[in-house]
Protein backbone atom coordinates (compact mmCIF):
# COMPACT_ATOMS: atom_id res chain seq x y z
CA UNK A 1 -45.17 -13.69 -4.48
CA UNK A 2 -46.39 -14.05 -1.10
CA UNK A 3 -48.65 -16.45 0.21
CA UNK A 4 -52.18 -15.03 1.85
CA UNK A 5 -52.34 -15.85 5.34
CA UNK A 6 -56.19 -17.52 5.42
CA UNK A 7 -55.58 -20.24 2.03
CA UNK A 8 -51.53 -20.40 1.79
CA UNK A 9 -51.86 -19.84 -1.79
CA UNK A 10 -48.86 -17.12 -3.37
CA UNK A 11 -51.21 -14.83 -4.53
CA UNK A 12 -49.84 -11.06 -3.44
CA UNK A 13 -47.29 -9.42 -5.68
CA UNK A 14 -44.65 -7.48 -4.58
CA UNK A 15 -46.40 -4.09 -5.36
CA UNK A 16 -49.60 -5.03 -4.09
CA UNK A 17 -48.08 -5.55 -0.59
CA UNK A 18 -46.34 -2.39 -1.28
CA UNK A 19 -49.31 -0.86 -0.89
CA UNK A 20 -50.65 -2.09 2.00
CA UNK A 21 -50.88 -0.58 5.24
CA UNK A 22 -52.50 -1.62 8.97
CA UNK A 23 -55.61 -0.02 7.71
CA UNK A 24 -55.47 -0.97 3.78
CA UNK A 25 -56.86 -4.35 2.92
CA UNK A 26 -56.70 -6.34 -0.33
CA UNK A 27 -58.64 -9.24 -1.24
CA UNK A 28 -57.04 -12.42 -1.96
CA UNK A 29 -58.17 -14.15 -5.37
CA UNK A 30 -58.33 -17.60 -4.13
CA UNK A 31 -60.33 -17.79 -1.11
CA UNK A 32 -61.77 -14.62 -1.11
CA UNK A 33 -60.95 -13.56 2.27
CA UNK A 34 -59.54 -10.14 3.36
CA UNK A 35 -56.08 -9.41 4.09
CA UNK A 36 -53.78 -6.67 5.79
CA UNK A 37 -50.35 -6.11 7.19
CA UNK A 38 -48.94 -6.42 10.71
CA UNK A 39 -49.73 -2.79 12.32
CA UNK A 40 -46.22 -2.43 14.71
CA UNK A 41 -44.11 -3.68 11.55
CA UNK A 42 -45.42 -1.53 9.27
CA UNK A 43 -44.54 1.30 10.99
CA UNK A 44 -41.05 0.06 12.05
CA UNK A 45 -40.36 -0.25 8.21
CA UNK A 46 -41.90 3.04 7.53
CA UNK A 47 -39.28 4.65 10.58
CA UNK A 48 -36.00 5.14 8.62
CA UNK A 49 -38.03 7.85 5.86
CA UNK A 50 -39.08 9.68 9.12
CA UNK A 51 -35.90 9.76 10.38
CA UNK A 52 -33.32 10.64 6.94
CA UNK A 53 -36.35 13.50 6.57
CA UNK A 54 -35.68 15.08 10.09
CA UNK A 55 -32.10 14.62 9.36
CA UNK A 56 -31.85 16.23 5.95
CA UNK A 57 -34.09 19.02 7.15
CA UNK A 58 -31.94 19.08 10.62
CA UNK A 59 -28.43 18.83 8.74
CA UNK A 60 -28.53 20.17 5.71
CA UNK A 61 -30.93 23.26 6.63
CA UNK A 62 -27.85 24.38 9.06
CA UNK A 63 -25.08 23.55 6.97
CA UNK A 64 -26.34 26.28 4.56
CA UNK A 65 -28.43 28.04 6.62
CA UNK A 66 -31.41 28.23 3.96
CA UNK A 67 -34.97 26.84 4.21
CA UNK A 68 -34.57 26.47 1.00
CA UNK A 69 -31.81 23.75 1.10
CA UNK A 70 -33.38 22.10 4.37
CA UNK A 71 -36.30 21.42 2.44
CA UNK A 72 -34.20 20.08 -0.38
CA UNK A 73 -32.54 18.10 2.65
CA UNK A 74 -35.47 16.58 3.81
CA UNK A 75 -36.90 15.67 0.36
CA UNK A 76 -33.81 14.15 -0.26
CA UNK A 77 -34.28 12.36 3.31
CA UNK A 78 -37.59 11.50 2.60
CA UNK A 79 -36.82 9.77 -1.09
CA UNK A 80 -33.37 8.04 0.30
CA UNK A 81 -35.76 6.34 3.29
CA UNK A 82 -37.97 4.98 1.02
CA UNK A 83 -35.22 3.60 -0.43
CA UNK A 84 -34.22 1.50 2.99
CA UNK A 85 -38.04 1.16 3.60
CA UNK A 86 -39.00 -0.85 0.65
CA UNK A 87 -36.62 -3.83 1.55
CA UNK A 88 -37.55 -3.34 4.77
CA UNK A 89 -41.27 -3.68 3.92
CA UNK A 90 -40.32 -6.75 1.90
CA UNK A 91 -38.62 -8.45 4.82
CA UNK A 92 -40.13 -7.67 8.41
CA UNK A 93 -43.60 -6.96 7.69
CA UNK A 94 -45.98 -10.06 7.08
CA UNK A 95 -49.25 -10.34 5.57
CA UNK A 96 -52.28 -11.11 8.63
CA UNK A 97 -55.58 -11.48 8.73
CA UNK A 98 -57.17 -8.36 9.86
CA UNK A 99 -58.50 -7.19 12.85
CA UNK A 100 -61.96 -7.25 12.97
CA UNK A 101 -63.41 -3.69 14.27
């Protein structure tokens, strides 16, 4: 659980932050009060499924010389960053109050 960053109460699941994003808010059930995720953190946890996608579409495409397998590449890429991105998430990106705009 993680706490909300207006009432300190543990009130965010891990999915919920999961689905968060700089311009995603949730609200939080004990004070009411929006709540978002750190915009430059986000996206440096979102980074590595960029990267293993180029990669696996870079790599793998010329290893067999196929579209075909670079797109399999860069799927591959794509699900093996989200694998490094969801701890990632978990760890370096914390809940804020959002920016008012």
């Amino acid at each position: 659980m993680y706490a909300c960053p207006w009432c300190e109460r543990k009130v965010f699941s891990f999915w919920q932050k999961q689905s968060l994003g700089p311009s995603k808010t949730l609200q939080c059930t004990g004070c009411k009060r929006r709540v978002s995720v750190s915009w430059l953190h986000a996206h440096l946890a979102a980074l590595p499924m960029f990267v293993f996608a180029i990669c696996g579409l870079w790599f793998v495409g010329d290893a067999f010389n196929s579209r075909i397998f670079a797109l399999a590449g860069a799927l591959g890429g794509v699900v093996l960053g989200m694998m490094v991105m969801m701890p990632l998430y978990h760890y370096i990106v914390p809940l804020v109050k959002p920016d008012r705009r």
